[in-house]
N, C-alpha and C. Protein backbone atom coordinates (compact mmCIF):
# COMPACT_ATOMS: atom_id res chain seq x y z
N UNK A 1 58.68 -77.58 21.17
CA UNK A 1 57.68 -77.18 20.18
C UNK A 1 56.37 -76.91 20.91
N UNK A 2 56.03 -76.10 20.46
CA UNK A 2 54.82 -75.60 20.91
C UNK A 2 53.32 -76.53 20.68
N UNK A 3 52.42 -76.43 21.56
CA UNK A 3 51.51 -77.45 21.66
C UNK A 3 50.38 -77.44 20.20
N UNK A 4 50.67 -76.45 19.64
CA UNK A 4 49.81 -76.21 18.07
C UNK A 4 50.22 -76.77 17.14
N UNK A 5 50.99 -76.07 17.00
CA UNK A 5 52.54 -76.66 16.36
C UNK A 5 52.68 -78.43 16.37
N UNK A 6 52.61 -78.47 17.21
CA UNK A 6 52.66 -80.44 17.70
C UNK A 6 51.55 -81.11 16.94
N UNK A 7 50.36 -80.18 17.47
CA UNK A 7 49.50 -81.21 16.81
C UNK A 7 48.98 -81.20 15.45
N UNK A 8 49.83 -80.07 14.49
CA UNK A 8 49.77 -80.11 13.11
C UNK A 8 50.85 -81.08 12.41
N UNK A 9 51.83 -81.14 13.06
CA UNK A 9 52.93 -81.43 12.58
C UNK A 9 52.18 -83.57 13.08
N UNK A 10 51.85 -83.34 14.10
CA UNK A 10 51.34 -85.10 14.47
C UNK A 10 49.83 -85.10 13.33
N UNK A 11 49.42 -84.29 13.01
CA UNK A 11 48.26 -84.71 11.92
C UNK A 11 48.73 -85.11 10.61
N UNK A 12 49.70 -84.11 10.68
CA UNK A 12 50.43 -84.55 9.24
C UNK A 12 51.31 -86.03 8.90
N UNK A 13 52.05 -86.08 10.21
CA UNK A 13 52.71 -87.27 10.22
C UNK A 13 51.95 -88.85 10.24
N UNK A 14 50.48 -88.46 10.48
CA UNK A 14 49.49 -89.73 10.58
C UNK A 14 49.08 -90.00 8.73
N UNK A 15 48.98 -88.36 8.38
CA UNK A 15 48.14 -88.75 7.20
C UNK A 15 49.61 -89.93 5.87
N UNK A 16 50.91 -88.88 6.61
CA UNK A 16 52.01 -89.46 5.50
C UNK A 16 52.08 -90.89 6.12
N UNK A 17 51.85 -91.86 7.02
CA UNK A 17 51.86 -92.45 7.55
C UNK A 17 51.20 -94.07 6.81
N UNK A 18 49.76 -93.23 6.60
CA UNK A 18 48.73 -93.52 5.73
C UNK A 18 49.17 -93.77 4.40
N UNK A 19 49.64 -93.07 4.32
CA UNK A 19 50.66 -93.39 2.51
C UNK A 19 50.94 -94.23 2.85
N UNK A 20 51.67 -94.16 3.29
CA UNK A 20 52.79 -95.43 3.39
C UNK A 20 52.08 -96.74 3.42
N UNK A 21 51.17 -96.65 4.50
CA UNK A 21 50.53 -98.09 4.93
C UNK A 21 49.89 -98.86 3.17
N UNK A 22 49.26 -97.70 2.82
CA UNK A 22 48.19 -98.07 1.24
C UNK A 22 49.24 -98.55 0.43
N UNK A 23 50.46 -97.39 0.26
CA UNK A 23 51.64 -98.51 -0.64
C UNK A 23 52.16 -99.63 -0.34
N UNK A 24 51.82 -99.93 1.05
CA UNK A 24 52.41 -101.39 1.58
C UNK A 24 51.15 -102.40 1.07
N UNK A 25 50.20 -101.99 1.14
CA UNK A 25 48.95 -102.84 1.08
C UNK A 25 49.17 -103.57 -0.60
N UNK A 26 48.95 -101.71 -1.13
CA UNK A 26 48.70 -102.11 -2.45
C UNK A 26 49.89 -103.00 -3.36
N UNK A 27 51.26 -102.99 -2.65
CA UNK A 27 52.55 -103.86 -3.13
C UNK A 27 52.30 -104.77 -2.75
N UNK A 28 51.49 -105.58 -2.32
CA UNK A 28 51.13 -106.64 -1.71
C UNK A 28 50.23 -107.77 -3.00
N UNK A 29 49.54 -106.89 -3.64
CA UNK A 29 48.52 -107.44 -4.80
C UNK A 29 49.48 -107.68 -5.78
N UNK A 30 50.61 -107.55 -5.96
CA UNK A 30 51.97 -107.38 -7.21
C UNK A 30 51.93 -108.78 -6.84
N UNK A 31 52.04 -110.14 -8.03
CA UNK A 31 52.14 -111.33 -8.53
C UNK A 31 53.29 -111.12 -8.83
N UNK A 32 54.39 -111.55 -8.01
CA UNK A 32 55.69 -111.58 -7.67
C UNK A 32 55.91 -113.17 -8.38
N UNK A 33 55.82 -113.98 -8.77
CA UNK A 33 56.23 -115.36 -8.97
C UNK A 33 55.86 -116.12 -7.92
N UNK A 34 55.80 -116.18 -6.63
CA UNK A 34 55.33 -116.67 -5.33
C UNK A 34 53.89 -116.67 -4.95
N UNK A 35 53.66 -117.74 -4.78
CA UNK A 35 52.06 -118.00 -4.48
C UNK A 35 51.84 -117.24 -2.84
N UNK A 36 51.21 -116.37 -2.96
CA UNK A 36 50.35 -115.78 -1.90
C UNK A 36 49.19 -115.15 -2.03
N UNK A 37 47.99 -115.29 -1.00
CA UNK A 37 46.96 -115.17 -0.69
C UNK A 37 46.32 -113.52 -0.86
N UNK A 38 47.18 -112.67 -0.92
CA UNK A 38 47.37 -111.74 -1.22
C UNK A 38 47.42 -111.59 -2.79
N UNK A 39 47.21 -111.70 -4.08
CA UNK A 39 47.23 -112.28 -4.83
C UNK A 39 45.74 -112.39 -5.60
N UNK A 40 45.12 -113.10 -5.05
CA UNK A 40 43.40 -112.94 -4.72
C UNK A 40 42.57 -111.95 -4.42
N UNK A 41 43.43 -110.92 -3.45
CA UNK A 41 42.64 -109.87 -2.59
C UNK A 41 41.57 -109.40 -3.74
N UNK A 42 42.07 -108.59 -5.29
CA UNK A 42 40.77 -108.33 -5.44
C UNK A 42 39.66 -109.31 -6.51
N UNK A 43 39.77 -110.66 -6.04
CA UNK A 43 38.80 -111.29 -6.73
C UNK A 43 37.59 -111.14 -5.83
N UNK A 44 36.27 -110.94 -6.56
CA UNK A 44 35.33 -111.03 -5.74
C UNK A 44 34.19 -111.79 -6.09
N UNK A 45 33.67 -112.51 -5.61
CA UNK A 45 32.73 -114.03 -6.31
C UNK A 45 31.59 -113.29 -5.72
N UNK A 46 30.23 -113.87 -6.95
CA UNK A 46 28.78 -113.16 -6.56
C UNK A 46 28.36 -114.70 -5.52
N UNK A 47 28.16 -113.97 -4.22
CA UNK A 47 27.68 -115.11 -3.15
C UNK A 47 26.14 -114.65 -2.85
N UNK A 48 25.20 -115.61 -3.65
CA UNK A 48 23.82 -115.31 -3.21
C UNK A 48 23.42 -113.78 -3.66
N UNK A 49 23.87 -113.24 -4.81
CA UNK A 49 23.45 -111.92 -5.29
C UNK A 49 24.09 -110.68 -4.81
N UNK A 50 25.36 -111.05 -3.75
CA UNK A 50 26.17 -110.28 -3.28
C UNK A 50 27.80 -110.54 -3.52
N UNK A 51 27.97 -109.48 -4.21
CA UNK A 51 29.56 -109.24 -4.30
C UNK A 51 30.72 -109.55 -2.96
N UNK A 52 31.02 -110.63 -3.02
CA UNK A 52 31.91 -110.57 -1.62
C UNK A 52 33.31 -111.31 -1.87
N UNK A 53 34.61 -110.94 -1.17
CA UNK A 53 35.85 -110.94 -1.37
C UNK A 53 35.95 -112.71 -1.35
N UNK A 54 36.49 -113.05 -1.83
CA UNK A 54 36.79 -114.53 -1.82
C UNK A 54 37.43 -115.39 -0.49
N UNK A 55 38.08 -114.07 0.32
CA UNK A 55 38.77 -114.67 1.58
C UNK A 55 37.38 -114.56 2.37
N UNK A 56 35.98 -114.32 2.19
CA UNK A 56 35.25 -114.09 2.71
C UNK A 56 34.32 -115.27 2.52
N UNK A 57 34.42 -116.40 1.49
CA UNK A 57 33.35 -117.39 1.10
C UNK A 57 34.30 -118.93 1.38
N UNK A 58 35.85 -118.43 1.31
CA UNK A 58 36.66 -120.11 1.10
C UNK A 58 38.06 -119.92 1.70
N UNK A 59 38.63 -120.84 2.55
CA UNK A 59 39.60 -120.49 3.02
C UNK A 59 41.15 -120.50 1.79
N UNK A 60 42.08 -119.43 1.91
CA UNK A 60 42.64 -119.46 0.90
C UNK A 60 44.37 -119.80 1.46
N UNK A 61 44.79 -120.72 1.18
CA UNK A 61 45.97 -121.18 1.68
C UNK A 61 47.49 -120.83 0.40
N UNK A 62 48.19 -121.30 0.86
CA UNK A 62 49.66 -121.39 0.20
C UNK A 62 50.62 -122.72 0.41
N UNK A 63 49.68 -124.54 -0.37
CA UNK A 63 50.34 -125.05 0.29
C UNK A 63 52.40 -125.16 0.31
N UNK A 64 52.82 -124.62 -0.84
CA UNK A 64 53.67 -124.67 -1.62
C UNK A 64 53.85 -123.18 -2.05
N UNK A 65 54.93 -123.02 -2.74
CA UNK A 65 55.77 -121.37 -2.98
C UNK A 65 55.14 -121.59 -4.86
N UNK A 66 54.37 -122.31 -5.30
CA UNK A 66 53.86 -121.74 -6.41
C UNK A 66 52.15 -122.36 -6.80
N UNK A 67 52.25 -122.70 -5.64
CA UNK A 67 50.45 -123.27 -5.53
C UNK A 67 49.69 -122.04 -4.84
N UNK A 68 48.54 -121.86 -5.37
CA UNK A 68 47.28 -121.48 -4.40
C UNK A 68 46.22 -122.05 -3.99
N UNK A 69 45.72 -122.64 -2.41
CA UNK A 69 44.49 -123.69 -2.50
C UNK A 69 43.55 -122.75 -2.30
N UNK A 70 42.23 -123.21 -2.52
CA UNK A 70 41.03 -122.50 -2.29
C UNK A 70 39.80 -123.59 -1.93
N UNK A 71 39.91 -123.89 -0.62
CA UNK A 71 38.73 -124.71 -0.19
C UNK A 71 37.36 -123.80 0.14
N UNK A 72 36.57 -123.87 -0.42
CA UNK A 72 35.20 -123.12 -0.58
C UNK A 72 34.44 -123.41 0.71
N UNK A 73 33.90 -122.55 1.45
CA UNK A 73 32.99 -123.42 2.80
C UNK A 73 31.43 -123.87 2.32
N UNK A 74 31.34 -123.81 1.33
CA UNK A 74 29.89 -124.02 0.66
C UNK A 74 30.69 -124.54 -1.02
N UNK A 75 30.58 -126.11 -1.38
CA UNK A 75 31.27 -126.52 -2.41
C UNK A 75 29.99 -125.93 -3.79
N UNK A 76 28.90 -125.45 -3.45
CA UNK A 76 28.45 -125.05 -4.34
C UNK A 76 28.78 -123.62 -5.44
N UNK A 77 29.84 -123.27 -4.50
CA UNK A 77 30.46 -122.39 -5.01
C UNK A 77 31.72 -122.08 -5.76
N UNK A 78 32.17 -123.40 -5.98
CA UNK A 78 33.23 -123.84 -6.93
C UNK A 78 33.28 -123.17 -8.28
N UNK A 79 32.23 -123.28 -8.88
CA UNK A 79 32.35 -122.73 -10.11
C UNK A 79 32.13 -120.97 -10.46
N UNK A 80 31.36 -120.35 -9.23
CA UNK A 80 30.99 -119.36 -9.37
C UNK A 80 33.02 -118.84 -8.99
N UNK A 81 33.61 -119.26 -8.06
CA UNK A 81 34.53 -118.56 -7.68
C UNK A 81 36.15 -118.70 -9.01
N UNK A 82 35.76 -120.03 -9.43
CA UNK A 82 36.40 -120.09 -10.68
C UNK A 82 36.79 -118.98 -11.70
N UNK A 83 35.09 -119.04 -11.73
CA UNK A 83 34.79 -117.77 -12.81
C UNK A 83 35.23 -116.59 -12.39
N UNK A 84 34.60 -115.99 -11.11
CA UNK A 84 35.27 -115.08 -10.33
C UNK A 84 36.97 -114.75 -10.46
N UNK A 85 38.00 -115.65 -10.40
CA UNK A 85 39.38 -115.66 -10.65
C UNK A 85 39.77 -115.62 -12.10
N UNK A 86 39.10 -116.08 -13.15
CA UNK A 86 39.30 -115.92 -14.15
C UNK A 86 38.38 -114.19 -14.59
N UNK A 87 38.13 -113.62 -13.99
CA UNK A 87 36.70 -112.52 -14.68
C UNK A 87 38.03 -111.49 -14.09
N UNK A 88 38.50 -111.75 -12.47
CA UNK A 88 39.33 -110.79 -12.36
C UNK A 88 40.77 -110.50 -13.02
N UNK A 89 40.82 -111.06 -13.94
CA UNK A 89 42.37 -110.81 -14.64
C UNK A 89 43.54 -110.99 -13.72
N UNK A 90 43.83 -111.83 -12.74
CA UNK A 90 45.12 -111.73 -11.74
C UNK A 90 45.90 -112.93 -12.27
N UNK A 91 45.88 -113.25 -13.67
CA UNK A 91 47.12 -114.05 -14.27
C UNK A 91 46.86 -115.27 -13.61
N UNK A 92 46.09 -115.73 -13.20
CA UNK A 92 45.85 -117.12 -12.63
C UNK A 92 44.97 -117.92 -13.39
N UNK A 93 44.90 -119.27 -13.51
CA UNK A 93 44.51 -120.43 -14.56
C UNK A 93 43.74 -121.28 -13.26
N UNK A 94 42.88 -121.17 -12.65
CA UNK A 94 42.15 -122.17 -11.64
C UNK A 94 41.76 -123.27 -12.22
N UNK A 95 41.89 -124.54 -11.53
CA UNK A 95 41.49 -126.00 -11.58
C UNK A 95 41.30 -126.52 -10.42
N UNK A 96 39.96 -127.55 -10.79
CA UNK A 96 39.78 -127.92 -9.40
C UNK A 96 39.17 -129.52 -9.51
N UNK A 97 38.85 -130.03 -8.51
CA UNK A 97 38.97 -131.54 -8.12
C UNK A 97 37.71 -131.37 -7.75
N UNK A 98 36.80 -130.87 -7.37
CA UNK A 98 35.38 -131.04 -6.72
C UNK A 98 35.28 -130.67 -5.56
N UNK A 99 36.77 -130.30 -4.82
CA UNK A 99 36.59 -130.09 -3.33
C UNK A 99 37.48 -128.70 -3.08
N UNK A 100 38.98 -128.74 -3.70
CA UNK A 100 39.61 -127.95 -3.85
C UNK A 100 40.30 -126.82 -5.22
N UNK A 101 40.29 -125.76 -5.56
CA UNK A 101 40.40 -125.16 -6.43
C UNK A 101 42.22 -125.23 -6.35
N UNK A 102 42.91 -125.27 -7.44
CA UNK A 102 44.41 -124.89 -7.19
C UNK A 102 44.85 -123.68 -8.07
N UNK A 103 45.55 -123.11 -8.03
CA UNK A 103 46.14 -121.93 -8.69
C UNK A 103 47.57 -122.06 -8.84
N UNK A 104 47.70 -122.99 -10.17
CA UNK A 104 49.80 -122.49 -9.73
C UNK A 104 50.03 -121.06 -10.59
N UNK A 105 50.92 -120.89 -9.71
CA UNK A 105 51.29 -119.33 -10.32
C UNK A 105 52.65 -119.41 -10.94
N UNK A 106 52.74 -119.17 -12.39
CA UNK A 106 53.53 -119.28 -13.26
C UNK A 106 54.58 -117.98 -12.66
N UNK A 107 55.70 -118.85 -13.43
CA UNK A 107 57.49 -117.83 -13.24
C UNK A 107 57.23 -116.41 -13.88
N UNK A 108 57.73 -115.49 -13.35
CA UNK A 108 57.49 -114.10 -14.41
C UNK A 108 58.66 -114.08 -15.30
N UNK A 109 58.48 -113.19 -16.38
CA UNK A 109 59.10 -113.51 -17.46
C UNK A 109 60.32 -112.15 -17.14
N UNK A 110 61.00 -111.99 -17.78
CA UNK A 110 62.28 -111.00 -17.33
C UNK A 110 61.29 -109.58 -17.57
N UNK A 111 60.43 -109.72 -19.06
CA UNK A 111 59.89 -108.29 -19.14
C UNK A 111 58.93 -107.56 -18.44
N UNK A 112 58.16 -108.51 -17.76
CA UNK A 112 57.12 -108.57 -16.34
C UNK A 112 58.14 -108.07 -14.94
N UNK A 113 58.91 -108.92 -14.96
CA UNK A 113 59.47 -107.99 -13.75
C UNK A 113 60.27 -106.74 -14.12
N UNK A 114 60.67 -106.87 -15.14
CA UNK A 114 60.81 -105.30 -15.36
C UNK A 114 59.60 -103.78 -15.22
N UNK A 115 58.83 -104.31 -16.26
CA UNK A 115 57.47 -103.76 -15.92
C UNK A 115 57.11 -103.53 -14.32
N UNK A 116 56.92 -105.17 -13.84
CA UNK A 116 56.59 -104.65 -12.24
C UNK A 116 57.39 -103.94 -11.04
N UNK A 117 58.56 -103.61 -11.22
CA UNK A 117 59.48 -103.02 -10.99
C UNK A 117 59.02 -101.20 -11.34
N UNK A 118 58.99 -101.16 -12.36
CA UNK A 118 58.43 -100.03 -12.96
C UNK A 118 56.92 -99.41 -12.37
N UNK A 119 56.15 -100.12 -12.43
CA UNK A 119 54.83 -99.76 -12.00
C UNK A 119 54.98 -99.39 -10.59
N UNK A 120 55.81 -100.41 -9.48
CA UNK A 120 55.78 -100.22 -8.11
C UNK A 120 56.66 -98.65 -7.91
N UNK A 121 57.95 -98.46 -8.76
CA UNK A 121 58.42 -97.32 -8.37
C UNK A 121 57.47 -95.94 -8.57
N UNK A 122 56.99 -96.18 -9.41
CA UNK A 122 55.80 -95.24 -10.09
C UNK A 122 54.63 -94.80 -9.05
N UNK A 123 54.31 -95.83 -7.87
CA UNK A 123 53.55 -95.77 -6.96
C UNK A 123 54.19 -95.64 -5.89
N UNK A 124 55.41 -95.47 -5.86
CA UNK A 124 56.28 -95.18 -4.80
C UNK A 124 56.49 -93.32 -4.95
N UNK A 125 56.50 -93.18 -6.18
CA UNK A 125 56.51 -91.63 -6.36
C UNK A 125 55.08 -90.76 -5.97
N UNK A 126 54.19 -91.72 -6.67
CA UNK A 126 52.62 -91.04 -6.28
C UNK A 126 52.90 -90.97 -4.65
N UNK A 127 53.07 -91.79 -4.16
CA UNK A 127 52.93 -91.89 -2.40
C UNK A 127 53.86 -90.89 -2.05
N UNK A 128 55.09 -90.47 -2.66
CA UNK A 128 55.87 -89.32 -1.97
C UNK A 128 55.13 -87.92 -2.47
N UNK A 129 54.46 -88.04 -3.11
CA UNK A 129 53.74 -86.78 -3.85
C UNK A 129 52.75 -86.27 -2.91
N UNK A 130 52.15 -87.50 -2.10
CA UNK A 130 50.99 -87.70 -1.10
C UNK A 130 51.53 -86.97 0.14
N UNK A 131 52.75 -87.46 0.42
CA UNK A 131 53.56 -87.42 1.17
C UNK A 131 54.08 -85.86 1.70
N UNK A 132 54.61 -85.48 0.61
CA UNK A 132 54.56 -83.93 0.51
C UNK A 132 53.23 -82.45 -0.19
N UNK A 133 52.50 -83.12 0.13
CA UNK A 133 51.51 -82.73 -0.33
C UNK A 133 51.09 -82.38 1.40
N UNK A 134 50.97 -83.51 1.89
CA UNK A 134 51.01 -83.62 3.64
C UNK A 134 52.15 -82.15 4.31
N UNK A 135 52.91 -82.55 3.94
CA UNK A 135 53.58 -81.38 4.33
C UNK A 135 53.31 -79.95 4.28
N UNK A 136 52.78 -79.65 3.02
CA UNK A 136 52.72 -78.08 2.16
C UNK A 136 51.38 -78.21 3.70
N UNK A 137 50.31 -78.80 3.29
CA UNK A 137 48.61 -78.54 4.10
C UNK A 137 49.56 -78.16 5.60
N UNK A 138 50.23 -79.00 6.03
CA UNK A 138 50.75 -78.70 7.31
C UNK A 138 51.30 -77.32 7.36
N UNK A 139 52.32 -76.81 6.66
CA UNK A 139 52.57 -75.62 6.31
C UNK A 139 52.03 -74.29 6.53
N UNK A 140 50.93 -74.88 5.36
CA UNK A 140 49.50 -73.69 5.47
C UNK A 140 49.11 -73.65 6.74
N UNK A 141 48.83 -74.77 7.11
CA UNK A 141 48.38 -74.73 8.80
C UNK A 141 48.73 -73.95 9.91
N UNK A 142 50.37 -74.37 9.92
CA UNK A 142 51.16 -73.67 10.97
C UNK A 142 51.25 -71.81 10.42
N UNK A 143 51.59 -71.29 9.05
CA UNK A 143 51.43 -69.79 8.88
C UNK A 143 49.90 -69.22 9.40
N UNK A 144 49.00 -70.35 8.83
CA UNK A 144 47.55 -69.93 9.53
C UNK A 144 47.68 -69.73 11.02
N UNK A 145 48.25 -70.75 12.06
CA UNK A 145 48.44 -70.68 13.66
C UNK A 145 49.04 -69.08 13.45
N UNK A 146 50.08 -69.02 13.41
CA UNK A 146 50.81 -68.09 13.45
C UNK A 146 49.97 -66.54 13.16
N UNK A 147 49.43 -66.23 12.22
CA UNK A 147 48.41 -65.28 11.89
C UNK A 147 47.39 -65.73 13.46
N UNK A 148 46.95 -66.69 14.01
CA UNK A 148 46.43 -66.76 15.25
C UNK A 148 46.97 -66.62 16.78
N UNK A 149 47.91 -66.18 16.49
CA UNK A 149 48.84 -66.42 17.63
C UNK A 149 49.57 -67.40 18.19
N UNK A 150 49.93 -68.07 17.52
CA UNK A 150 51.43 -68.72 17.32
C UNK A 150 52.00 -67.79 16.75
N UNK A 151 53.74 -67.59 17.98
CA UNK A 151 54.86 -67.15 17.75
C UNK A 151 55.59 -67.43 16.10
N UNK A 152 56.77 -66.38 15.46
CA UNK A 152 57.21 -67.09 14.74
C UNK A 152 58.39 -68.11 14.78
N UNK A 153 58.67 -67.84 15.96
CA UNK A 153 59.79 -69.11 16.18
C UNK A 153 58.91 -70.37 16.29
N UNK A 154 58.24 -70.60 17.18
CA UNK A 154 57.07 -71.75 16.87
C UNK A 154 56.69 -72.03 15.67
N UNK A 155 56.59 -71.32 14.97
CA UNK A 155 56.36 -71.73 13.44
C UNK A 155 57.21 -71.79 12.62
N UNK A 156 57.93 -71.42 12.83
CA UNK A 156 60.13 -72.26 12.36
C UNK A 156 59.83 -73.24 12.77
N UNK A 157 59.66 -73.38 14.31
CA UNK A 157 59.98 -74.74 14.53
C UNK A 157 59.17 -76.26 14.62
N UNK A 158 57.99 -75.51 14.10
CA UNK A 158 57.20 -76.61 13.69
C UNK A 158 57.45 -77.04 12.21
N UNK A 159 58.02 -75.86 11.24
CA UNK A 159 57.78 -76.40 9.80
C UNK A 159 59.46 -77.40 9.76
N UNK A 160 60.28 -77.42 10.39
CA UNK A 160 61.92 -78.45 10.55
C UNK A 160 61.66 -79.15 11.15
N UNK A 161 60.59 -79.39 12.04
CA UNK A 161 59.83 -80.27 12.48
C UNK A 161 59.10 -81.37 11.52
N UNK A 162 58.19 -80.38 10.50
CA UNK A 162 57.47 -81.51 9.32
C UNK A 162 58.40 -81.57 8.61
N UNK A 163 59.78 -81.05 8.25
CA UNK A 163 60.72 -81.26 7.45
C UNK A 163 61.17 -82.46 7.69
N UNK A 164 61.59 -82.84 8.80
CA UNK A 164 61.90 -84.12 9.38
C UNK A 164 61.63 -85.02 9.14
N UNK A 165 59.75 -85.13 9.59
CA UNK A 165 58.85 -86.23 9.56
C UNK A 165 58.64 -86.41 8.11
N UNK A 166 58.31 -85.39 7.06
CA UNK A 166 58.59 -85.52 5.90
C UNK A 166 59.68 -87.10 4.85
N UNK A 167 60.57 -86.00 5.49
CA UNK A 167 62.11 -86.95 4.95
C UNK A 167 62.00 -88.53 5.84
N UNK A 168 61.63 -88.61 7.25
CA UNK A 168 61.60 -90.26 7.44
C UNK A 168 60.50 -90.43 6.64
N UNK A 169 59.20 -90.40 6.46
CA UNK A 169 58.37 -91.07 5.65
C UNK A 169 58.68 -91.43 4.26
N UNK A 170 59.44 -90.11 3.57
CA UNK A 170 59.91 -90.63 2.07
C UNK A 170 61.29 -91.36 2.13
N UNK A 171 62.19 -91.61 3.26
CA UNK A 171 62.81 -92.69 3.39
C UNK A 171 61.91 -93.97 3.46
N UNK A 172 61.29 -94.03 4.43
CA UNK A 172 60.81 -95.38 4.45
C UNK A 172 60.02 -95.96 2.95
N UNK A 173 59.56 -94.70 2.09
CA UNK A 173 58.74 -94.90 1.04
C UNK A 173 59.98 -95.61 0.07
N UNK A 174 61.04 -95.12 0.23
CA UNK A 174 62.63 -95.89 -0.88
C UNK A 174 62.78 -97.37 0.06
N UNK A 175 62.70 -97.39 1.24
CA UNK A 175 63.06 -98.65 1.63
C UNK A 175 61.67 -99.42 1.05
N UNK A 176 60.73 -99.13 1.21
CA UNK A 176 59.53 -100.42 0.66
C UNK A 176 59.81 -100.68 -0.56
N UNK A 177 59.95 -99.52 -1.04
CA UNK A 177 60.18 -99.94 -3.36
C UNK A 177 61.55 -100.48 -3.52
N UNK A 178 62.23 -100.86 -2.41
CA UNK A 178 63.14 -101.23 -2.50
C UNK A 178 63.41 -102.82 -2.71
N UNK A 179 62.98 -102.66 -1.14
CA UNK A 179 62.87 -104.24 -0.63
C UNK A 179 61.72 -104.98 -1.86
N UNK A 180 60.64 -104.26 -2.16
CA UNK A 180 59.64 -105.21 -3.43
C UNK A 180 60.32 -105.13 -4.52
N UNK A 181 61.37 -104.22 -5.17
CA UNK A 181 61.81 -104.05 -6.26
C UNK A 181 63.07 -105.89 -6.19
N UNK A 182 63.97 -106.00 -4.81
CA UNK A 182 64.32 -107.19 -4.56
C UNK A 182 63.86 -108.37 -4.52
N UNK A 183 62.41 -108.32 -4.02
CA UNK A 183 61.36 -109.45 -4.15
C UNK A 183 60.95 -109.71 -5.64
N UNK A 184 60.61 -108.64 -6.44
CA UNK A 184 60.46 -108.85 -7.55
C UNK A 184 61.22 -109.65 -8.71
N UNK A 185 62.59 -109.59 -8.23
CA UNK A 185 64.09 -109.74 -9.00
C UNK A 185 64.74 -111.11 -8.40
N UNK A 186 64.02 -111.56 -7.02
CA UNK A 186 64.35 -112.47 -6.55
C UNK A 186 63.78 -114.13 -7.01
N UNK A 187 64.51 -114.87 -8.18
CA UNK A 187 63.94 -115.75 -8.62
C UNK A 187 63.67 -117.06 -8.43
């Protein structure tokens, strides 16, 4: 493949790449039944008149598969971060002892994981949409080279080229909604 060619087809493969990574991230915030720290990501407690992430004010642990701890590094902030977990809607009920906050995270109900099942495939489609969307821009790209002088065999063989990279990225996009769709179902 030609060296133009390469580096449209490697721009493209970074941006589908990028999908992927955000749907990994964002399947990560899904309240699976299992206590993880991840879970929290978007609570954000007002620290001193500033909005800041909670993994940013108290260390946030998992001592147990349906506990969440939250030791605060400043205990004056117990109640503000309380509120904070309850203001963000993430299905969590905080209680605390004066030193440590706990979070058990309740069983999901059959119609919740159905639902969350649903929502994740749904964002598994947006991300292949992303995905090939990546492709078409690449496309345009390489007919644009080509109108510049890129050959048209070079530009065959760059677009079976993003055809390729295409199809592994929206594979890997079925293996993630996969494997969370199992996590989800896993009780």
């Amino acid at each position: 493949m030609l060296p133009k060619a390469k580096e449209i087809v490697d721009a493209m493969s970074v941006k589908m790449q990028d999908a992927v990574e955000y749907l990994e991230e964002d399947l990560k915030n899904y309240r699976v039944g299992k206590a993880s720290p991840a879970i929290l990501n978007p609570v954000v407690v007002d620290y001193y008149g500033t909005p800041t992430p909670i993994n940013q004010v108290a260390s946030v642990t998992t001592p147990d598969a349906k506990t969440i701890a939250i030791q605060p590094w400043d205990r004056s902030l117990i109640g503000k971060i309380e509120k904070a977990i309850l203001d963000a809607n993430v299905g969590l009920t905080p209680s605390n002892n004066g030193e440590i906050i706990r979070c058990m995270v309740p069983a999901l109900t059959e119609e919740r994981r159905k639902e969350l099942i649903k929502k994740a495939k749904a964002q598994g489609e947006t991300t292949k949409v992303t995905i090939r969307n990546a492709r078409r821009d690449g496309i345009d790209l390489l007919k644009k080279a080509q109108k510049e002088g890129l050959s048209e065999d070079g530009e065959k063989e760059g677009e079976e080229e993003l055809q390729k990279v295409t199809d592994k990225w929206v594979k890997k996009v079925d293996e993630v909604i996969a494997a969370k769709e199992k996590d989800i179902l896993t009780v």
